[in-house]
Protein backbone atom coordinates (compact mmCIF):
# COMPACT_ATOMS: atom_id res chain seq x y z
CA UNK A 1 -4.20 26.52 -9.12
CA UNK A 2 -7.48 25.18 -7.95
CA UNK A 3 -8.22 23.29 -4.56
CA UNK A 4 -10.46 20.88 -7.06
CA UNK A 5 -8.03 20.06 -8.93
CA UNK A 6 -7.02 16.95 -9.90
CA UNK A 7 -4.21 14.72 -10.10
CA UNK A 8 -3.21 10.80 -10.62
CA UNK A 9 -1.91 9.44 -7.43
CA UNK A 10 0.29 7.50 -10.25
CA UNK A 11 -0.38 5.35 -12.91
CA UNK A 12 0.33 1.89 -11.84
CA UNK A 13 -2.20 1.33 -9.85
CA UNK A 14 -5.26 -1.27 -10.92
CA UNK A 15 -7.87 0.94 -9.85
CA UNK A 16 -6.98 4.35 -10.34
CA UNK A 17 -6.76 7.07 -7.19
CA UNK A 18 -7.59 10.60 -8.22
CA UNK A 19 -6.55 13.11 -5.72
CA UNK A 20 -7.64 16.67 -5.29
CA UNK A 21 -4.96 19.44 -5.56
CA UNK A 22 -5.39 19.94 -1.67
CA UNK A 23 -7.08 17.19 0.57
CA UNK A 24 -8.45 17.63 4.03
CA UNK A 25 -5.53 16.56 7.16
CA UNK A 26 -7.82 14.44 9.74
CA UNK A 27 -5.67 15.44 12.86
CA UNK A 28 -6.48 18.44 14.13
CA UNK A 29 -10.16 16.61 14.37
CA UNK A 30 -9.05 14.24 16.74
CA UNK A 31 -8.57 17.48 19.35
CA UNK A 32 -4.78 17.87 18.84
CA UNK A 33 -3.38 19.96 21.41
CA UNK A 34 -7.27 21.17 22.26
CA UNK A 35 -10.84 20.70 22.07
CA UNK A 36 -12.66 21.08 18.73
CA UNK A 37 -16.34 21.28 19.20
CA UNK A 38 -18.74 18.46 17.12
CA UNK A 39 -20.13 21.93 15.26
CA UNK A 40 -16.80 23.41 14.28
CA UNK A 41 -15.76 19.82 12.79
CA UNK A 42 -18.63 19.08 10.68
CA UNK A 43 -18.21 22.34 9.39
CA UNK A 44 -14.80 21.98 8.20
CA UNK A 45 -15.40 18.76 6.48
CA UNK A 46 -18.88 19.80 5.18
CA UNK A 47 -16.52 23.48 4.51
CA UNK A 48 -13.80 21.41 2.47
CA UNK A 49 -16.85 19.16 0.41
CA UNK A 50 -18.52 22.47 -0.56
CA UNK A 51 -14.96 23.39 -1.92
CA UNK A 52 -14.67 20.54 -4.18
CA UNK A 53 -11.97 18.75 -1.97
CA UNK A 54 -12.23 15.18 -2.80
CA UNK A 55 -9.15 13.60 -0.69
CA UNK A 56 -9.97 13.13 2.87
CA UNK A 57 -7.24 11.87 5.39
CA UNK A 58 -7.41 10.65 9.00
CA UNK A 59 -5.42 7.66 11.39
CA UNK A 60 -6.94 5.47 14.53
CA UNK A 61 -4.00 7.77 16.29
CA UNK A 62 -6.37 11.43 16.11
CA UNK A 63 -7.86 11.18 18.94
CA UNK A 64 -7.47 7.55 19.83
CA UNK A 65 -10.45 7.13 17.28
CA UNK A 66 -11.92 10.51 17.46
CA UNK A 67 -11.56 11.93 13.95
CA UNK A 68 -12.43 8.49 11.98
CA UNK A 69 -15.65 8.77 13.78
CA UNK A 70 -16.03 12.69 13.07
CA UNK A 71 -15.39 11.83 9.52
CA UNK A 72 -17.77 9.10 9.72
CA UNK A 73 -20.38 11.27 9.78
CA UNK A 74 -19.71 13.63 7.53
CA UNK A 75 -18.95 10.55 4.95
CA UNK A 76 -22.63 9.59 5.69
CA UNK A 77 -23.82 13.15 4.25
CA UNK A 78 -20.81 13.12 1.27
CA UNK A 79 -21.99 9.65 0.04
CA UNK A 80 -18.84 7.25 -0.14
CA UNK A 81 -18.21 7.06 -3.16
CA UNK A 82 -17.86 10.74 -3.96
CA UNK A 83 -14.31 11.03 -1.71
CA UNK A 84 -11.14 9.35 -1.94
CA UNK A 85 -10.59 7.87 1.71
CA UNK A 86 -7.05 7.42 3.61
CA UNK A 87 -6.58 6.21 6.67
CA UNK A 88 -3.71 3.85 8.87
CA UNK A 89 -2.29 0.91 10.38
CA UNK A 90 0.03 0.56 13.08
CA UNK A 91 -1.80 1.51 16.36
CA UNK A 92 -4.52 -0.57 17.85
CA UNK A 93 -6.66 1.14 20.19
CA UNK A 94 -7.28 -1.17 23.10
CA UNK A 95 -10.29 -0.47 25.86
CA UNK A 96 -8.17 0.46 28.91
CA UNK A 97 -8.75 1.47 32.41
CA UNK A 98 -8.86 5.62 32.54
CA UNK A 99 -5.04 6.26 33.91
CA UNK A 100 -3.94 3.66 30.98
CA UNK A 101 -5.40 6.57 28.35
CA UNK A 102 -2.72 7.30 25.54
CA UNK A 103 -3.55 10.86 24.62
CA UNK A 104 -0.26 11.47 22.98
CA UNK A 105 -0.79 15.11 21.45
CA UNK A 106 -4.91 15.10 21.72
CA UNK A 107 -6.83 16.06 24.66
CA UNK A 108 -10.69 14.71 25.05
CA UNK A 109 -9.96 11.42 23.99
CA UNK A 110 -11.89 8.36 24.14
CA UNK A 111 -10.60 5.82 26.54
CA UNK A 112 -8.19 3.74 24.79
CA UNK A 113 -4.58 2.97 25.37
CA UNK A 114 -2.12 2.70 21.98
CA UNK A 115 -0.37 -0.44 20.95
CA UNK A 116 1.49 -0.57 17.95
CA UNK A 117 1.17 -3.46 16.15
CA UNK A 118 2.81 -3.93 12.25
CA UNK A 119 1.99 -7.78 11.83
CA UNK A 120 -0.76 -9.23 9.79
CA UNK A 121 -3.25 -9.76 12.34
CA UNK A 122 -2.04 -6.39 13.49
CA UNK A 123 -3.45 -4.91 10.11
CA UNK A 124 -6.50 -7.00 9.71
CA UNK A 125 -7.64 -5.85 12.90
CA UNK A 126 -6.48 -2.34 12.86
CA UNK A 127 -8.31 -1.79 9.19
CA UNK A 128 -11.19 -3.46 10.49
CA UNK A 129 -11.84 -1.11 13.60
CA UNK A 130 -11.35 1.57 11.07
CA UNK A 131 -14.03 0.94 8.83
CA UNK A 132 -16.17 0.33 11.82
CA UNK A 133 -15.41 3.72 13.46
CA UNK A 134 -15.42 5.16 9.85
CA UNK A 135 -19.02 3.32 9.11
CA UNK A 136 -17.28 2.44 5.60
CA UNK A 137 -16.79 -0.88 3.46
CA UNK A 138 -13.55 -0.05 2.54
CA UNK A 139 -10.86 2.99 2.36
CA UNK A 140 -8.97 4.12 -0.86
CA UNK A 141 -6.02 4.27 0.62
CA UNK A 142 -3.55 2.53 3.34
CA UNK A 143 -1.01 3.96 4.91
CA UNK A 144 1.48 2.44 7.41
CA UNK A 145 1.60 5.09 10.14
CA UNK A 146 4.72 6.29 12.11
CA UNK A 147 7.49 3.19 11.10
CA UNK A 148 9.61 6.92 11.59
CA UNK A 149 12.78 7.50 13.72
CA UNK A 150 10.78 10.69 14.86
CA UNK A 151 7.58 8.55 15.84
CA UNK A 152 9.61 5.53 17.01
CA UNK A 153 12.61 7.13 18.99
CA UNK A 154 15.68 5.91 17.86
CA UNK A 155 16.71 4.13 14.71
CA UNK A 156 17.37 1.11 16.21
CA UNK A 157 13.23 0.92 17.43
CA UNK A 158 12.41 2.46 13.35
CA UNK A 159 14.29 -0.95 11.91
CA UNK A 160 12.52 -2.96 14.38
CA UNK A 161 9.30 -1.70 13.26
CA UNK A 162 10.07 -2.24 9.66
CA UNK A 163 11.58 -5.20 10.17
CA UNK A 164 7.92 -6.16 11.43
CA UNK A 165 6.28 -4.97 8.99
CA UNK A 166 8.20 -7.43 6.48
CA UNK A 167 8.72 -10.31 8.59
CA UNK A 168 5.46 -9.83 10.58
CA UNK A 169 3.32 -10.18 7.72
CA UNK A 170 1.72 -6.75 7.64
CA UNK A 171 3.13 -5.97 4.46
CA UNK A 172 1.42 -9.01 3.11
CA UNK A 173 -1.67 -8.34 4.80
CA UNK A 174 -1.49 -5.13 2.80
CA UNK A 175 -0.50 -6.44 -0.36
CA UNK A 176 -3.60 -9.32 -0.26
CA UNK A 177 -5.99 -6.13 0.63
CA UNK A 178 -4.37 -3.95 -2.73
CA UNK A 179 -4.58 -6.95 -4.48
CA UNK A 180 -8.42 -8.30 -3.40
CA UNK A 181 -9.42 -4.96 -4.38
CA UNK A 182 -10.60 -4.04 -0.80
CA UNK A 183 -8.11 -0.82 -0.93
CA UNK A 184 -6.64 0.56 -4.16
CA UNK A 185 -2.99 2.03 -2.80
CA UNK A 186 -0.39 1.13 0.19
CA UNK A 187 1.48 3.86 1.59
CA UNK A 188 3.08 4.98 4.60
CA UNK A 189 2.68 8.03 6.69
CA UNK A 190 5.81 9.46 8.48
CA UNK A 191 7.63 11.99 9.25
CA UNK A 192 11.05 11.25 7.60
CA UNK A 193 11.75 10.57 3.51
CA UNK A 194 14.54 8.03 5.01
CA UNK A 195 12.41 5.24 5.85
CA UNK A 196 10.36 5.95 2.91
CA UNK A 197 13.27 5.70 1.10
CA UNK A 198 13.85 2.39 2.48
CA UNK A 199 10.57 0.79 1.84
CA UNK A 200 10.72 1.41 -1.38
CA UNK A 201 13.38 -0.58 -1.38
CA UNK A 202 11.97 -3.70 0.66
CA UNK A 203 7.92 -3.29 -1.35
CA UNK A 204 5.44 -1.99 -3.66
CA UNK A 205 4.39 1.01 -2.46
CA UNK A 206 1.95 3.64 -4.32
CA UNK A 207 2.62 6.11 -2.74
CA UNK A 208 3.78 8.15 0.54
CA UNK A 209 2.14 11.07 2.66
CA UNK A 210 5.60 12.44 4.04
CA UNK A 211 4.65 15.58 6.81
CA UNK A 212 7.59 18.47 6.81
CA UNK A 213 10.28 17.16 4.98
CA UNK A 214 9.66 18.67 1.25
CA UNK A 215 8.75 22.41 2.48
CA UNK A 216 10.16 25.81 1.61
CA UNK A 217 13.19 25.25 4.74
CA UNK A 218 13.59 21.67 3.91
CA UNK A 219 14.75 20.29 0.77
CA UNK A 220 17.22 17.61 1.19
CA UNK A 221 14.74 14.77 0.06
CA UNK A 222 15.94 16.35 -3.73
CA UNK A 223 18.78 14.40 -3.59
CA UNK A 224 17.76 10.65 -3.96
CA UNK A 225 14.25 10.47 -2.47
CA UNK A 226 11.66 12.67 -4.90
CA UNK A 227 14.15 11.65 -7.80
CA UNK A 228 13.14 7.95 -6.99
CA UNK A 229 9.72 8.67 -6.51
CA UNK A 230 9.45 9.94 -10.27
CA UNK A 231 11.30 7.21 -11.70
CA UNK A 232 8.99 4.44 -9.95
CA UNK A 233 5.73 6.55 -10.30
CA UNK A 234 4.90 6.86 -6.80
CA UNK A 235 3.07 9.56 -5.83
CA UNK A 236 3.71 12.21 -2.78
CA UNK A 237 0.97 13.33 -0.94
CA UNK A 238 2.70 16.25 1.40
CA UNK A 239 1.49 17.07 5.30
CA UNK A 240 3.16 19.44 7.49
CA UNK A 241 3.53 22.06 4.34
CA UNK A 242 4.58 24.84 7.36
CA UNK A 243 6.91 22.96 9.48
CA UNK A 244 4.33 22.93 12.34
CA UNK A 245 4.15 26.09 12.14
CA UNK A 246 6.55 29.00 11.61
CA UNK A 247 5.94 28.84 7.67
CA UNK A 248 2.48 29.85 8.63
CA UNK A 249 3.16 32.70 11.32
CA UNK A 250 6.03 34.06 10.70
CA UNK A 251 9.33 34.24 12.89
CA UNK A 252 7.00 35.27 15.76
CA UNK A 253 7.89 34.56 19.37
CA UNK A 254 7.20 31.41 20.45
CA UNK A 255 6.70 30.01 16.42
CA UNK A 256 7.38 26.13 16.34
CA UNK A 257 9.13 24.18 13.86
CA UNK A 258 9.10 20.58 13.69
CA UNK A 259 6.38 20.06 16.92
CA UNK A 260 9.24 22.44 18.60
CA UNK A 261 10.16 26.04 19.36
CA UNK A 262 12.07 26.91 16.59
CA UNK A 263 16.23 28.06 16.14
CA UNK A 264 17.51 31.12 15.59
CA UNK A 265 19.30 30.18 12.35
CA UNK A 266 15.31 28.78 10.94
CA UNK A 267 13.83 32.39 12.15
CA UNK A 268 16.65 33.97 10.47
CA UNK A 269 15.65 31.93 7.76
CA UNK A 270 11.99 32.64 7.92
CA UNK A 271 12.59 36.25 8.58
CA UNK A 272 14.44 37.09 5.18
CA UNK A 273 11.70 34.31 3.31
CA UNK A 274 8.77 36.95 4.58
CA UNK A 275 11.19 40.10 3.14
CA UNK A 276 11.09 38.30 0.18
CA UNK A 277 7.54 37.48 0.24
CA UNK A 278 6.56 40.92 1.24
CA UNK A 279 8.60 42.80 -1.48
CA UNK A 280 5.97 40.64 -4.09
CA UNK A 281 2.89 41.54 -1.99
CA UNK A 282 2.75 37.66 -0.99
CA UNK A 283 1.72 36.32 2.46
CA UNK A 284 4.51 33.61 3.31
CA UNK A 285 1.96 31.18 4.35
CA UNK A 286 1.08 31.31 0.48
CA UNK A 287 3.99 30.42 -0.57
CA UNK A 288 5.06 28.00 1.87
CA UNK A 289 1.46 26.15 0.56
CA UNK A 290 2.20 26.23 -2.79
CA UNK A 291 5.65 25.88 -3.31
CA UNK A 292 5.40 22.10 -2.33
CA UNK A 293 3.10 21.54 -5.32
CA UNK A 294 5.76 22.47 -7.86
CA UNK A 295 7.66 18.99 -7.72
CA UNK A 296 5.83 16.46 -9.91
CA UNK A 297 5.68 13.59 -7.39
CA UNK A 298 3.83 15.85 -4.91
CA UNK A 299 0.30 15.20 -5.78
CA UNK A 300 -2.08 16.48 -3.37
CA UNK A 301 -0.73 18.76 0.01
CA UNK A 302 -3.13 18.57 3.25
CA UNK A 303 -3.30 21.37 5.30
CA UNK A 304 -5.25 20.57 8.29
CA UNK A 305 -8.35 22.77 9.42
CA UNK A 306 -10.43 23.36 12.72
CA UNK A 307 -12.99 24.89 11.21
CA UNK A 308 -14.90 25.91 8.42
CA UNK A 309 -13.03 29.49 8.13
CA UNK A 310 -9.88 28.00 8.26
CA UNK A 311 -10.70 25.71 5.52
CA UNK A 312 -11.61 28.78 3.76
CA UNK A 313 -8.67 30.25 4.54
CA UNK A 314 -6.44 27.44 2.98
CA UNK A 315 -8.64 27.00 0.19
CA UNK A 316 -7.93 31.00 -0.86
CA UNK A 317 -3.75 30.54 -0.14
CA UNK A 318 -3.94 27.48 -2.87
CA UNK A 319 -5.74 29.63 -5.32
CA UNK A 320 -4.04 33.05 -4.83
CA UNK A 321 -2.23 34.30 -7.61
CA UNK A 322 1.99 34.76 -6.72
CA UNK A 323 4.20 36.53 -9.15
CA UNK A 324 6.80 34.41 -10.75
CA UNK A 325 9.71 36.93 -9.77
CA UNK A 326 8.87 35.75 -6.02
CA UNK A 327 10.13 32.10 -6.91
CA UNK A 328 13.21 32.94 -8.21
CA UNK A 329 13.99 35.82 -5.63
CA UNK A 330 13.61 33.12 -3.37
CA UNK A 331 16.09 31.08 -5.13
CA UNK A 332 18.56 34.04 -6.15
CA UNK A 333 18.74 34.92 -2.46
CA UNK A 334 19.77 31.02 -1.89
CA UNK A 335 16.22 30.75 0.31
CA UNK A 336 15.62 27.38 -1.87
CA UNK A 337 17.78 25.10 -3.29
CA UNK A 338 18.43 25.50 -6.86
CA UNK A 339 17.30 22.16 -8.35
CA UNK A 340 14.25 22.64 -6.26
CA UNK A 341 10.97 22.66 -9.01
CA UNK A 342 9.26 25.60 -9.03
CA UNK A 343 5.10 26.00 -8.99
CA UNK A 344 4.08 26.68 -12.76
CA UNK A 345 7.28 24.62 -14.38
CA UNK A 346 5.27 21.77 -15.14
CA UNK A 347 1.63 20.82 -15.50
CA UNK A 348 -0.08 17.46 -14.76
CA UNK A 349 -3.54 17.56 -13.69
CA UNK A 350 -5.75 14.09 -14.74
């Protein structure tokens, strides 16, 4: 498959949202975990434009601001209307004093301090200082960032947040954007298929970008969640496709899986995945990439990418070529669940 290629986000919505086959992940560019230099971010975006990636995703949260304005500028050279656009609500960045900074995971950030914020005027205000920082009219897409157990700390805070959302009026607020035509989709980004699970119960949602929870170690969002997600036409854009990590390196020491070091039973894991891999001449980084992509509600995966090489890089995994003995090793061995779909079993580019 193609990094250009293209798929319907779903067919529901008014204005249709076609997504490339891979997108660009906005977080890294807000400096997560280090310093990316102005040079070696243009040239990933400008990298992933020259590629004919067409999906472009970023959040107020990278970098307290940082990567909406790095996109910003590279949006200036794409021309607007030649990307699809996603960004977030949920966190306001408020001017603070400097020891009030919220860096979270990003280092060089300006100085703001986080608050979120779920209500109406919450999202009007949040979606405004977006399209300010992101010198845009409007975005494509919505999402509502981090409503999450994993984000929020407990499930007791995650309902609270939801329960926000809904009784807050920043559901509305969404719905009267979707519905003035100012955005085409509403979403949510998080790190658990639960809450998604949820929403879709409570709204009308187009669509969700779920990170690490439909990879080649996790799986369990088979049972109810993707299953829904076809049956409603609600498309899954997938972040996170290596567990943070140790689908990309290997069982290495010190390899991290889910923003952690990672378990002995998920490096045993890992460890007999690569055997497979290897035994098909396949890097497992290749596989972890494309394996997501063979469920029909995933529509678009987005890596994330420092610079232009490693856009490169990610662009050539997409498009390498992998046996289709390696797929069902991988299942035969019990690596992968045996209802999981499998990349080449169906076919639904726009």
């Amino acid at each position: 498959m193609k990094a250009s290629d293209t798929l319907l986000l779903n067919r529901r919505t008014a204005t249709p949202v076609t997504l490339t086959r891979m997108g660009f992940g906005g977080a890294v560019l807000g400096n997560m975990y280090r310093k990316i230099s102005e040079e070696d971010a243009q040239g990933a975006l400008q990298a992933a434009f020259d590629a004919g990636i067409r999906h472009f995703d970023t959040a107020p949260q990278y970098g307290l601001g940082r990567s909406e304005m790095r996109f910003g500028e590279a949006l200036a050279r794409f021309g607007r209307d030649n990307i699809v656009l996603a960004t977030k609500i949920g966190r306001l960045l408020l001017d603070c004093e400097p020891d009030e900074v919220t860096p979270e995971t990003f280092v060089d950030v300006p100085q703001k301090r986080i608050v979120f914020d779920y209500t109406y005027d919450g999202v009007m205000r949040s979606y405004e200082a977006s399209r300010k920082r992101l010198g845009v009219a409007n975005s494509d897409i919505l999402h509502v960032h981090d409503v999450c157990v994993f984000s929020q700390g407990s499930q007791e805070k995650s309902d609270a947040k939801v329960r926000e959302l809904f009784d807050g009026g920043g559901y509305k607020a969404l719905v009267e954007l979707r519905n003035a035509g100012e955005i085409s989709a509403i979403g949510a980004g998080v790190n658990e298929w639960q809450v998604c699970e949820k929403l879709l119960g409570l709204g009308d949602f187009d669509c969700f970008l779920l990170a690490g929870r439909y990879t080649l170690l996790e799986q369990e969002a088979l049972d109810t969640f993707l299953p829904l997600c076809v049956k409603r036409d609600v498309g899954i854009i997938l972040g996170g496709p290596y567990n943070s990590g140790i689908l990309a390196t290997g069982p290495v020491e010190g390899a991290r899986y889910n923003y952690a070091l990672a378990p002995e039973p998920i490096l045993e894991k890992v460890r007999k995945m690569e055997a497979v891999c290897a035994a098909h001449d396949t890097p497992l980084i290749a596989a972890a990439l494309q394996f997501v992509l063979g469920h029909s509600a995933v529509r678009s995966v987005i890596p994330g990418a420092a610079n232009a090489g490693e856009v490169e890089t990610n662009v050539g995994l997409l498009e390498r070529s992998i046996p289709d003995m390696l797929w069902q090793d991988l299942r035969g061995e019990g690596l992968i669940r045996p209802d999981a779909p499998l990349p080449g079993e169906h076919v639904d580019v726009a």
